[in-house]
Structures are given as structure tokens and as C-alpha cells.
Protein backbone atom coordinates (compact mmCIF):
# COMPACT_ATOMS: atom_id res chain seq x y z
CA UNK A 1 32.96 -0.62 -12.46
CA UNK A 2 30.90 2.30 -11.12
CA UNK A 3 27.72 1.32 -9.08
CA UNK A 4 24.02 1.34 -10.56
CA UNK A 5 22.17 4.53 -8.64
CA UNK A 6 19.31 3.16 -6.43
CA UNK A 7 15.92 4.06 -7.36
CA UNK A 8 12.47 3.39 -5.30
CA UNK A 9 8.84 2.68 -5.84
CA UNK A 10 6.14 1.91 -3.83
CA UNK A 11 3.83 -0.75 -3.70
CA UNK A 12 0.31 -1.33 -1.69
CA UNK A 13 0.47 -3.47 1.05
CA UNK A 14 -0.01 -7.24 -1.33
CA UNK A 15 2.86 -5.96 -3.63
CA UNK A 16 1.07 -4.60 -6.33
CA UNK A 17 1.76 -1.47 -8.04
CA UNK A 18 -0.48 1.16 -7.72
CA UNK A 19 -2.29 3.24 -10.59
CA UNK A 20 -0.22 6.18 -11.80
CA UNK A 21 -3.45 8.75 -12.28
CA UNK A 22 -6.38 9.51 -10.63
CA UNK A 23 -8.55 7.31 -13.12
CA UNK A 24 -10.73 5.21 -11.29
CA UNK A 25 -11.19 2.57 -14.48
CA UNK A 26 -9.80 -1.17 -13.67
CA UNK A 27 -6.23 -1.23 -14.36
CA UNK A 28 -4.33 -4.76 -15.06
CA UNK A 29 -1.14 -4.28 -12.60
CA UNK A 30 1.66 -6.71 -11.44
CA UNK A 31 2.72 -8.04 -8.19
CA UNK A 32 6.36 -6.82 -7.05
CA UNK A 33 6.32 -9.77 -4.58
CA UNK A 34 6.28 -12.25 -7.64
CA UNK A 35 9.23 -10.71 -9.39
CA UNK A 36 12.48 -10.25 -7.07
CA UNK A 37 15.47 -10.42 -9.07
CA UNK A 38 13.70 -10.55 -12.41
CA UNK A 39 13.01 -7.71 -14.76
CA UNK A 40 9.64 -7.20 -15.82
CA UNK A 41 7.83 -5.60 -18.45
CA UNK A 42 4.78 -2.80 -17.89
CA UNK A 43 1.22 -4.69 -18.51
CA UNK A 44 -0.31 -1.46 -20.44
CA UNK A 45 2.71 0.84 -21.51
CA UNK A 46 1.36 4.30 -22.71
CA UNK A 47 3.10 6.66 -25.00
CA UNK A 48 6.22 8.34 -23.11
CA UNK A 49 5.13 9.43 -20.60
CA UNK A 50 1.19 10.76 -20.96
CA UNK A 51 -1.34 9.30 -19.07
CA UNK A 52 -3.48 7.47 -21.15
CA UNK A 53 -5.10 4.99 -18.51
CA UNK A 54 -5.14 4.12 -15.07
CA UNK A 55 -1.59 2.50 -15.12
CA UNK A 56 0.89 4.02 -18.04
CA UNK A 57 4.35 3.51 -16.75
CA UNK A 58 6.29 2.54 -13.66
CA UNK A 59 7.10 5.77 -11.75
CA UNK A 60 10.29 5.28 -9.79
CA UNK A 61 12.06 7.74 -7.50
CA UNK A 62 15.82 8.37 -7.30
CA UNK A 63 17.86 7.93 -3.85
CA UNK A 64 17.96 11.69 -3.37
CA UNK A 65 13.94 11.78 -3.71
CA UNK A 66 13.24 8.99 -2.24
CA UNK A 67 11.58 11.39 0.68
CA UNK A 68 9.09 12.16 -2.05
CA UNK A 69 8.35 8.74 -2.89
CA UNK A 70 4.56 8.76 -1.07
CA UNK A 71 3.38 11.91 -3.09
CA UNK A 72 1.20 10.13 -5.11
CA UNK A 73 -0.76 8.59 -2.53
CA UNK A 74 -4.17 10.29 -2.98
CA UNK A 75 -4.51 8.25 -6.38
CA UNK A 76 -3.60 4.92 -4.33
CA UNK A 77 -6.49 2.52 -2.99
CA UNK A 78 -4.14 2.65 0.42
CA UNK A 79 -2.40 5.86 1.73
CA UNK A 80 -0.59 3.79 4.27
CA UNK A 81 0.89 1.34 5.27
CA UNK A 82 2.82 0.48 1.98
CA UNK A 83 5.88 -1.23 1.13
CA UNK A 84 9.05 0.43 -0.54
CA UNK A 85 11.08 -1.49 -3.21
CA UNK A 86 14.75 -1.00 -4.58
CA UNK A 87 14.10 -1.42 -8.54
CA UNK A 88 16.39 -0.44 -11.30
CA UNK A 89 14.74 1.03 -14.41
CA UNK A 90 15.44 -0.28 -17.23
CA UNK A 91 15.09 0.71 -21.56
CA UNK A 92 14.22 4.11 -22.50
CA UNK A 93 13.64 6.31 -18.99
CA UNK A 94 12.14 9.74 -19.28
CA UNK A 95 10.00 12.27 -16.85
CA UNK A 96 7.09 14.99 -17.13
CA UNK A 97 9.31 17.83 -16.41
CA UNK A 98 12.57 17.97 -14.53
CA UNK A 99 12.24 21.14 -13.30
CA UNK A 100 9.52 20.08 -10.74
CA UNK A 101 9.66 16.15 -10.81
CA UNK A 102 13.78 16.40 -10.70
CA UNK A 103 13.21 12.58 -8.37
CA UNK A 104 10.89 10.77 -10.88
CA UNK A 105 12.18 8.38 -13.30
CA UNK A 106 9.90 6.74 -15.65
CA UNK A 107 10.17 3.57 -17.27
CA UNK A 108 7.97 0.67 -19.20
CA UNK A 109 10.68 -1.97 -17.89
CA UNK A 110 12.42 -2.64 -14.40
CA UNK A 111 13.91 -4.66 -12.38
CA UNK A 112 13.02 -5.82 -8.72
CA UNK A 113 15.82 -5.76 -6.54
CA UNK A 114 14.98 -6.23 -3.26
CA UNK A 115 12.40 -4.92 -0.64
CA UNK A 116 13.52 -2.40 1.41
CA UNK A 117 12.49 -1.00 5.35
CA UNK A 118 9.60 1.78 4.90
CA UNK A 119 11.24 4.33 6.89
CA UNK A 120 13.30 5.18 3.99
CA UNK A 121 10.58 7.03 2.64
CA UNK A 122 10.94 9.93 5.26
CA UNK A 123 14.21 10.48 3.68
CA UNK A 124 17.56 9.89 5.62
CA UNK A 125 16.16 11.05 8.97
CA UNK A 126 13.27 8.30 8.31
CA UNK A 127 14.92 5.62 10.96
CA UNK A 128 14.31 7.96 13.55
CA UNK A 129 10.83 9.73 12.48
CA UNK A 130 9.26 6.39 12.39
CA UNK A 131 10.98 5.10 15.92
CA UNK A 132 9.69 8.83 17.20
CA UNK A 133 6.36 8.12 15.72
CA UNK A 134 5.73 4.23 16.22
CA UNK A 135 7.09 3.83 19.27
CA UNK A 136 7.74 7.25 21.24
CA UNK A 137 5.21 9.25 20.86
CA UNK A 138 2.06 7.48 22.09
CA UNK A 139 4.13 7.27 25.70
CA UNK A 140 4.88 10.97 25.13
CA UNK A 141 1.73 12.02 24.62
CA UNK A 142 0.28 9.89 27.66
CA UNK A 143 2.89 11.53 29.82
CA UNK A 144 1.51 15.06 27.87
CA UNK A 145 -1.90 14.44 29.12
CA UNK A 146 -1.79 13.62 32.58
CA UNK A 147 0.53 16.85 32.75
CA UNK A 148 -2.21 18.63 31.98
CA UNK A 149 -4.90 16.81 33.99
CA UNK A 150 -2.36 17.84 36.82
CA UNK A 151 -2.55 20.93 36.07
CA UNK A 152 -5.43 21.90 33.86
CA UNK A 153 -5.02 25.86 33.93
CA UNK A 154 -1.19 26.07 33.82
CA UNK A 155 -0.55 23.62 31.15
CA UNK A 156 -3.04 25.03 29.21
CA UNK A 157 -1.68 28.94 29.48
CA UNK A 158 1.97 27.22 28.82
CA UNK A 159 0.62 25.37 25.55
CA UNK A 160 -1.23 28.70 24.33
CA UNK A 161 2.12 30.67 24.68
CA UNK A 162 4.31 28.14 22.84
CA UNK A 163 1.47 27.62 19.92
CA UNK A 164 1.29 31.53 19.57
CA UNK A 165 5.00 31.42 19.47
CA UNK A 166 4.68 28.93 16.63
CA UNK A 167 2.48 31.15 15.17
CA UNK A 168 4.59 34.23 15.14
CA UNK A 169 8.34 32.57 13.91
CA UNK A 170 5.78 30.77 11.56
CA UNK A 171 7.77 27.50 12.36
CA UNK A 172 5.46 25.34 10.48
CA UNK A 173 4.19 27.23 7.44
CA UNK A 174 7.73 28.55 7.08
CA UNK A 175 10.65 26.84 8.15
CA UNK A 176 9.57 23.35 7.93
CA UNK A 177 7.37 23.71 4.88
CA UNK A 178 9.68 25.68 2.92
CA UNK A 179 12.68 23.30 4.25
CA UNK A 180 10.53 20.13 3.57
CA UNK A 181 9.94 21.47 -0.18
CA UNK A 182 13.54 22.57 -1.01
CA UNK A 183 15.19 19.48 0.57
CA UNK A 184 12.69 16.55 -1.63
CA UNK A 185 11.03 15.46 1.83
CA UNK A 186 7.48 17.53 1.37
CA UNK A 187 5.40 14.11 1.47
CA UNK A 188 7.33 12.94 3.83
CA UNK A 189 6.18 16.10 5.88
CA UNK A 190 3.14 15.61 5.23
CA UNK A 191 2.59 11.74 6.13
CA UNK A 192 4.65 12.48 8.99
CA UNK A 193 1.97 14.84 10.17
CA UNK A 194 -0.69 12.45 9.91
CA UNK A 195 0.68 9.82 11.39
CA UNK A 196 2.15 11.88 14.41
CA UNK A 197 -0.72 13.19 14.90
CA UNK A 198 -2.80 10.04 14.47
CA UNK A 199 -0.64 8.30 17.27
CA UNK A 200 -0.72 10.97 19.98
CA UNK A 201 -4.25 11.45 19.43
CA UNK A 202 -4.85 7.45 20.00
CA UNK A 203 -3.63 7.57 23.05
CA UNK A 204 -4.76 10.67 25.02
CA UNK A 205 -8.21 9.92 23.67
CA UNK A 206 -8.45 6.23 25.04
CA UNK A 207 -7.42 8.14 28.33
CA UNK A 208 -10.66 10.56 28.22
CA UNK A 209 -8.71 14.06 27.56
CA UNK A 210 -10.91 16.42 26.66
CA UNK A 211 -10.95 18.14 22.86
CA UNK A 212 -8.38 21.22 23.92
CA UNK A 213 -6.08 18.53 25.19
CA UNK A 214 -6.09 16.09 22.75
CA UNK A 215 -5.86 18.93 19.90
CA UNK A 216 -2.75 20.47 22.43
CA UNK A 217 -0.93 17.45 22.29
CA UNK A 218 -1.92 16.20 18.63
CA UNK A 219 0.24 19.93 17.56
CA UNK A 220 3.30 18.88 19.94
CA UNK A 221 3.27 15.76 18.43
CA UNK A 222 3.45 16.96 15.11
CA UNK A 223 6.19 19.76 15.90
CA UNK A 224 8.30 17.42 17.81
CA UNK A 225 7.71 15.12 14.79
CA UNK A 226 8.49 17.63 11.97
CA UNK A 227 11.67 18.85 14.33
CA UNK A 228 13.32 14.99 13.98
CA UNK A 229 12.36 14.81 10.08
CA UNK A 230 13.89 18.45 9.71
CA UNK A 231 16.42 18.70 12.07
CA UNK A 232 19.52 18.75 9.65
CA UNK A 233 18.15 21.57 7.59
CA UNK A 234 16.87 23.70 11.24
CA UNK A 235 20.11 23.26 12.52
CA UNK A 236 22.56 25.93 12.01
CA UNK A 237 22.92 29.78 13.91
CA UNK A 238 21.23 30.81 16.88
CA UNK A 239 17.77 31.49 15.30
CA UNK A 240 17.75 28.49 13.35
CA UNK A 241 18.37 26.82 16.89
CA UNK A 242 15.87 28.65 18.45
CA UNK A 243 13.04 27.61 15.87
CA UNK A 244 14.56 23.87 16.48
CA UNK A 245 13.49 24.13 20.05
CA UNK A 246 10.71 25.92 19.54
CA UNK A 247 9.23 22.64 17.72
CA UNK A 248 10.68 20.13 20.15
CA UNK A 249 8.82 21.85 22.80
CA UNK A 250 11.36 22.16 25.19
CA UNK A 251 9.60 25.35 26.56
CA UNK A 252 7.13 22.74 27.76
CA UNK A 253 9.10 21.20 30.11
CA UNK A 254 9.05 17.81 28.56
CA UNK A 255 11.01 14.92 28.00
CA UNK A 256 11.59 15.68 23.96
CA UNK A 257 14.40 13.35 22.62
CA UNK A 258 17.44 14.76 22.66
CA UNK A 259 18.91 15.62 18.93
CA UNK A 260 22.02 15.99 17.99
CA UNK A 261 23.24 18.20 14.96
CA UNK A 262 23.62 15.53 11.75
């Protein structure tokens, strides 16, 4: 008997789905945390699949998107932190357009699985993006600044030269955006940006660093970040290596995590 694909969708923070447009009209939506191991039905199902309210369908992601799962989050009343769900649609399934939403499946009828551990929505690297991000970087980033209060002058020349470097390989706009897009993990990329940054800034900021320090180490977050969510895609040939380091600073001098090839 061949296995049921896994599909995702996120809810807010109480279990309950979020709109599926950018309407701001009150929507009548349903609690995830209520259902477990039941199917349920959509409250206000629109025609397949238009948006004719608020809330029209349940828009679930496949496994290989699943790094795309949080690009809907501007129409959400909370970016983040959410909750991610294992559902499995159910009925008649259909999407806008495959060519660009190839990760979307939407339904008027699912069932909820099981809640599942957030980091999944960074994609397969998401384990160790959020372990980077929760729990590495603010350390990091402390370490970062008094490295520079050491040595105001020096660290600053060494952090110009490495974010002109960026600059010229165009390791961000290029390699990880382009990398991010092609590979289903471009909001990942991006929450993964604003939550790197968010972290390192926290910390050098409670320790009085001054704004070229704090925006220094907010970038080197982010790179060192964006290397770990990207690493299996900027991993192969010399140059490909080269941009790897690049973003995990290691002309810094720092103590980067070691990566390994995956």
C-alpha cells in the first residue's frame, strides 16, 4: 500500500487558520487544535479556487515546498511565531497555476494529522537554521561585538573588505536569492533574514554597540544564516566553495559553525 504524500499548513499561534487574501473583512475560521485526527470541512468554501472572501479554501503545501510554506505571511494577523501542521487534503484539490505555485495544494476538506516542529518550514536544513538562529547566534554576535570594541579600527576595515566582497561575487542578490528561488526555500530566506538579523541585533544592542557595529554584525548574521539554510545548493567546485565561505565569514576570523557538505 503506497504511503499518503505529506502536505503542510500553517496556523497562527491559537491554531486557527489564517485568511487566504489580503481582505481585511471578518472571516469565520476554524481551530486546527480542535480537530487532530478528524477531517474537517472549510467554513466559507469559494468557487475553485478564486478568492471571493477573506478565507476561500485551505491552502496546503507539499513536502517538497514545505520551505515555502510562510509566503503568505503578509496577509496573516502574525508573521511569526506560528505553528506548522501535517494535514492531508482531501475531495477535489486544485491550484492557481502550477507553473509558479508548483507546492500549493488547495482543498475545501482536510484532515489534521498531527502538529509538527516549526523548523520544518526552513526546508530540510530548517533543524539547523533555527538552532543557528535561536540559540547560536545571539552568543556569536556578543563575541562579534566585543571583537570590535577591541579593536574598533581593524575590525571595522576587515568587515568593510568582506561586505565589499559580498558585494562584488553578489553572494546575496545572486547565489542565495537565485538558489533560495529555484530550490522552493525563498520565504524561508527571507524569514531567515529577519529573524537572524533580529537576534544578533538584540544582543549587541543591549551591550551599547554603536549603529556601524550593530548594522556589521546584523549582515554577518544574516550571511552566516543564509550560508546554513543554503549550504547544500553553495556547495559544489571551488567557486561555489569560495562564495560558501565568503558568507560564513571565515575571513573574519570567527568561530562560524563548521558545515559539512549534505
Amino acid at each position: 500500500m503506497s504511503k499518503q504524500p505529506i502536505h503542510y499548513m500553517v496556523t497562527m499561534p491559537d491554531g486557527t487558520v489564517p485568511p487566504t487574501s489580503s481582505s481585511t473583512a471578518p472571516f469565520t475560521t476554524i481551530n486546527l487544535t480542535e480537530h487532530v485526527g478528524q477531517a474537517v470541512d472549510h467554513p466559507t468554501p469559494g468557487r475553485p479556487w478564486y478568492d471571493e472572501g477573506p478565507f476561500s479554501y485551505f491552502r496546503t503545501y507539499t513536502q517538497r515546498g514545505v520551505g515555502e510554506v510562510l509566503d503568505r505571511r503578509v496577509e496573516w494577523p502574525v508573521e511569526w511565531p506560528v505553528r506548522l501542521w501535517v494535514v492531508e487534503p482531501l475531495g477535489q484539490t486544485g491550484n492557481w497555476d502550477t507553473k509558479y505555485y508548483p507546492y500549493w495544494v488547495l482543498c475545501h476538506q482536510l484532515k489534521v494529522v498531527e502538529e509538527t516542529e516549526i523548523w520544518r518550514a526552513f526546508g530540510h536544513r530548517g533543524k539547523k537554521v533555527m538552532d543557528l538562529i535561536d540559540r547560536q547566534l545571539p552568543d556569536l554576535a556578543r563575541q562579534w561585538a566585543e571583537e570590535w570594541t577591541a579593536d574598533p579600527d581593524g575590525t571595522r576595515r576587515r568587515y568593510d573588505a568582506w561586505s565589499e566582497r559580498l558585494d562584488d561575487t553578489r553572494a546575496l542578490s545572486d547565489w542565495v536569492h537565485f538558489k533560495a528561488r529555484y530550490s522552493r526555500r525563498e520565504a524561508a530566506k527571507e524569514v531567515a533574514q529577519k529573524l537572524s538579523r533580529a537576534a544578533a541585533e538584540q544582543a549587541v544592542t543591549a551591550m551599547g554597540a554603536d549603529k556601524d557595529a550593530v548594522d556589521a554584525i546584523s549582515l554577518r548574521a544574516w550571511c552566516l544564516t543564509a550560508g546554513q539554510l543554503m549550504h547544500d545548493r553553495i556547495c559544489r567546485g571551488d567557486y561555489e566553495k569560495s562564495i560558501r565561505a565568503l558568507l560564513l565569514g571565515t575571513a573574519l576570523d570567527t568561530n562560524a559553525p563548521a558545515l559539512a557538505c549534505a
